[in-house]
N, C-alpha and C. Protein backbone atom coordinates (compact mmCIF):
# COMPACT_ATOMS: atom_id res chain seq x y z
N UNK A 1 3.97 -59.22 28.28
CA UNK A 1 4.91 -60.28 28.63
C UNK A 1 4.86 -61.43 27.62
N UNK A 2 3.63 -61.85 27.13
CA UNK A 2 3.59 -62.65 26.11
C UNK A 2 4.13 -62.44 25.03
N UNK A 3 4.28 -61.56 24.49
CA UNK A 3 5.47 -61.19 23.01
C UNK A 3 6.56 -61.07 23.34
N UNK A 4 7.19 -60.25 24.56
CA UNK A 4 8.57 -61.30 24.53
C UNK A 4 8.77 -62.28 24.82
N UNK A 5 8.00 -63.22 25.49
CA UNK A 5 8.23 -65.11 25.81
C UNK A 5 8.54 -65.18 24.18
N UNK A 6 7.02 -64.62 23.50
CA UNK A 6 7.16 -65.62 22.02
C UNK A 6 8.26 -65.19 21.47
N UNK A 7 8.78 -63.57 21.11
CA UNK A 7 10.26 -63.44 20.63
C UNK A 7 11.74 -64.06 21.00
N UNK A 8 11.58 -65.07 22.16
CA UNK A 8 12.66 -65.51 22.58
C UNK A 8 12.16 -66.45 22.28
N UNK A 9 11.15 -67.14 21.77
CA UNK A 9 11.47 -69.17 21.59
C UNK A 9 10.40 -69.14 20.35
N UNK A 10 10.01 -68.07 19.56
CA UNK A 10 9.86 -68.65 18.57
C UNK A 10 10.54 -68.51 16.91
N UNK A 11 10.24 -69.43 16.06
CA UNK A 11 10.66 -69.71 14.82
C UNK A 11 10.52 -69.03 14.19
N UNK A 12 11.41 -68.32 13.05
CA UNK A 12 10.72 -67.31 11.89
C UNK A 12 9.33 -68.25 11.04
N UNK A 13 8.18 -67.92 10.80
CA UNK A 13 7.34 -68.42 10.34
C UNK A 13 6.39 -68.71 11.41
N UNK A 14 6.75 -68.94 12.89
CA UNK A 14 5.81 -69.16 13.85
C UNK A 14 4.67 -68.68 14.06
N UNK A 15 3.39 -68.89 14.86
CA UNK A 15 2.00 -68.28 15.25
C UNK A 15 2.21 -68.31 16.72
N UNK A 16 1.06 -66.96 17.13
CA UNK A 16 0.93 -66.56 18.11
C UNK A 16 -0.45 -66.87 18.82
N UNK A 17 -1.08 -67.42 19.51
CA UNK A 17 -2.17 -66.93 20.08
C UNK A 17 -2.45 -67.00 21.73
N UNK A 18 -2.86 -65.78 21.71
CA UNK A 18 -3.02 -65.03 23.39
C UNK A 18 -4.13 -64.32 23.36
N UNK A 19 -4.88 -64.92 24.87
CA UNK A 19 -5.92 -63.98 25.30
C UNK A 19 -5.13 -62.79 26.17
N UNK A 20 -5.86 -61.72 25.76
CA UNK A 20 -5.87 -60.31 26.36
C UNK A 20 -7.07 -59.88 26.45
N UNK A 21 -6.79 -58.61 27.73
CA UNK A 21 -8.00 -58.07 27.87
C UNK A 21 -7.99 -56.72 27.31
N UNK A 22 -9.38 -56.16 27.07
CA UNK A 22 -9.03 -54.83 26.19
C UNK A 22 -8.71 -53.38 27.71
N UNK A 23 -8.22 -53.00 27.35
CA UNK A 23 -7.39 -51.83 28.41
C UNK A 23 -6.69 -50.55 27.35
N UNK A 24 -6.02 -50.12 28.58
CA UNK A 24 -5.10 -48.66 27.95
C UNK A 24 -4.37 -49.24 27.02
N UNK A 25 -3.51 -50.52 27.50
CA UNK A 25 -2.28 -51.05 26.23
C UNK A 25 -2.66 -51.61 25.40
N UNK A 26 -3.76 -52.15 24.94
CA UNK A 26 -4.10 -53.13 24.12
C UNK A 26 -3.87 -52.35 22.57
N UNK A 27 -3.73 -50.82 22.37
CA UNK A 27 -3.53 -50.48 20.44
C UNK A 27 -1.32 -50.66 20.83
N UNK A 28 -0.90 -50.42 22.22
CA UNK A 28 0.22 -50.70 22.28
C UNK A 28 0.97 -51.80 21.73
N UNK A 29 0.22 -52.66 22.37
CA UNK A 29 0.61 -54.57 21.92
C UNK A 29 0.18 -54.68 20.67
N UNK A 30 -1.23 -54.25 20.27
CA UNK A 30 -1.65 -54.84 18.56
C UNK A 30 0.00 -53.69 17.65
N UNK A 31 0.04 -52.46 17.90
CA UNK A 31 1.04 -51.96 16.86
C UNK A 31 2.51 -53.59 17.21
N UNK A 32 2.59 -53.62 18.14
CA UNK A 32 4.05 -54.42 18.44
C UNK A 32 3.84 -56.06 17.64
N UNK A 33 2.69 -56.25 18.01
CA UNK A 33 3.06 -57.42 17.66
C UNK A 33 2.52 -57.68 15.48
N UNK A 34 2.05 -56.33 15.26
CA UNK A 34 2.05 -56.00 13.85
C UNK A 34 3.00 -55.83 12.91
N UNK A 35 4.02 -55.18 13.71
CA UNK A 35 4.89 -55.03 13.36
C UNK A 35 6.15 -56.49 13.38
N UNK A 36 5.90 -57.53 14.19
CA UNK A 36 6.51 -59.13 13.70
C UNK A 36 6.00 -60.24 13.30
N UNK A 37 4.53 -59.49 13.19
CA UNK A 37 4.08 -60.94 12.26
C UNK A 37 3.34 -60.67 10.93
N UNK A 38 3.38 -61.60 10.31
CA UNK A 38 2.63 -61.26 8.83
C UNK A 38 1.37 -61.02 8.86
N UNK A 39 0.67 -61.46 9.92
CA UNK A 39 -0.90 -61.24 9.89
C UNK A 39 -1.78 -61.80 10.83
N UNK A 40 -1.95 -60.53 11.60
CA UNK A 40 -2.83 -60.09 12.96
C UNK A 40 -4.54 -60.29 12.89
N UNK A 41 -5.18 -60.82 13.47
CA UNK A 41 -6.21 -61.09 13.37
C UNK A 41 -7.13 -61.08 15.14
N UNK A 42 -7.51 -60.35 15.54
CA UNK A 42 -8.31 -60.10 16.71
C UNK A 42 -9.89 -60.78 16.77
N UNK A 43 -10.19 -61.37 17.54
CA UNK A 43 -11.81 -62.19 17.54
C UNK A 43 -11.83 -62.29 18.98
N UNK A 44 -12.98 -62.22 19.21
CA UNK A 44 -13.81 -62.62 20.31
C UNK A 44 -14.92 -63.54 20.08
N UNK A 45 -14.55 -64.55 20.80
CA UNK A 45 -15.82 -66.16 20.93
C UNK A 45 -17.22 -65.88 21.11
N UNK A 46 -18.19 -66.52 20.21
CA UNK A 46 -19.32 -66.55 20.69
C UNK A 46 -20.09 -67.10 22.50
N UNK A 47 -18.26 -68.01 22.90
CA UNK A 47 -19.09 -68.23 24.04
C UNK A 47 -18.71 -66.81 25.11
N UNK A 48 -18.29 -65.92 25.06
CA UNK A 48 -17.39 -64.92 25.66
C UNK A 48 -18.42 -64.17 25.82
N UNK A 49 -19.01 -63.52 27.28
CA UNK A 49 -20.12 -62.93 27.71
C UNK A 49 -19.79 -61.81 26.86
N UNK A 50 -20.65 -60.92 26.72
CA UNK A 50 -20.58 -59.28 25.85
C UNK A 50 -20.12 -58.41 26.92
N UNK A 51 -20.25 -58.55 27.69
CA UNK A 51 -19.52 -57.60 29.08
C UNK A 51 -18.06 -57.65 29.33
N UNK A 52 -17.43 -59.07 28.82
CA UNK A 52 -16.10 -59.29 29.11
C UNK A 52 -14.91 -58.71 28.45
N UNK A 53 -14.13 -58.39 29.19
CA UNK A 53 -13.28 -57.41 28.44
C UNK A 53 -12.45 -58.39 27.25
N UNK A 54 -12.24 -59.53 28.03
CA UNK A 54 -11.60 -60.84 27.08
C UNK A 54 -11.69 -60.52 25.44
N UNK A 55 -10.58 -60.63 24.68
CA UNK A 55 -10.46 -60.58 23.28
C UNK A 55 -9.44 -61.59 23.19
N UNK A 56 -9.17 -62.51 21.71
CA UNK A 56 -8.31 -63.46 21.81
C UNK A 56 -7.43 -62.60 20.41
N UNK A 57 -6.04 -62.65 20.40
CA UNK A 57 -4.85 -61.98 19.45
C UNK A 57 -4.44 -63.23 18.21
N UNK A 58 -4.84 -63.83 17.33
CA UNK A 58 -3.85 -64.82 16.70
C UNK A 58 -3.35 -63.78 15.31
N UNK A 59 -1.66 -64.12 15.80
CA UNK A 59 -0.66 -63.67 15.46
C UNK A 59 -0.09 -64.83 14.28
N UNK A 60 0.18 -64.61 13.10
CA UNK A 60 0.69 -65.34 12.39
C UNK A 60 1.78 -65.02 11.92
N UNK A 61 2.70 -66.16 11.21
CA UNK A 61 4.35 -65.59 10.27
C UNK A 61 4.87 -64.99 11.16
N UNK A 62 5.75 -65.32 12.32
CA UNK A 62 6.60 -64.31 12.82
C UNK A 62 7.45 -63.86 11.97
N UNK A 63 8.06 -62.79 11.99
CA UNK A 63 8.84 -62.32 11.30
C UNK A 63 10.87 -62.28 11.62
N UNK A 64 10.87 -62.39 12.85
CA UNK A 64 11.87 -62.30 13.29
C UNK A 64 12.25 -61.22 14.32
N UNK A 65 13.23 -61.10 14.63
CA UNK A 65 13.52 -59.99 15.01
C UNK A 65 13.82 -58.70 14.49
N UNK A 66 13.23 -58.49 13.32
CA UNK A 66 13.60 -57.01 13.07
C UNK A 66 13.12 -55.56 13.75
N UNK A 67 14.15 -55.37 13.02
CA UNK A 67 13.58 -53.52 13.65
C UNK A 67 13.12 -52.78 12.64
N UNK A 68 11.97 -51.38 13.27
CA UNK A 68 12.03 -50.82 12.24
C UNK A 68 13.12 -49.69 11.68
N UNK A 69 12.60 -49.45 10.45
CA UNK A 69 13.86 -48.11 10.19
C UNK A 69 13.80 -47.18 9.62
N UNK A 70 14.18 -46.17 10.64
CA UNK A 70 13.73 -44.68 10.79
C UNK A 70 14.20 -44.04 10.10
């Protein structure tokens, strides 16, 4: 849900950052949101227990709306 909020209100050049948790969708969302920004970067906090599924996404350069092409 968070990448389309950000595809509807943000700027070409915009940043992203969202906590997610790691699950089934999480290589789903990293391909999607790879594919509109210039550069994806995944970290988890030193204060973030080692048990927690918690990972934080910062998304940089949106790209716009493009598509790809097949």
């Amino acid at each position: 849900k968070a990448l389309e909020i950000a595809k509807s209100v943000l700027v070409k050049r915009g940043n992203l950052f969202i906590k997610v948790f790691q699950g089934d969708l999480l290589g789903r969302l990293l391909t999607d949101i790879k594919i509109k920004f210039s550069l994806v970067r995944l970290f988890k906090p030193r204060a973030s227990r080692p048990e927690s599924a918690e990972i934080y996404i910062l998304a940089l350069g949106y790209l716009g709306n493009r598509q790809l092409k097949r």
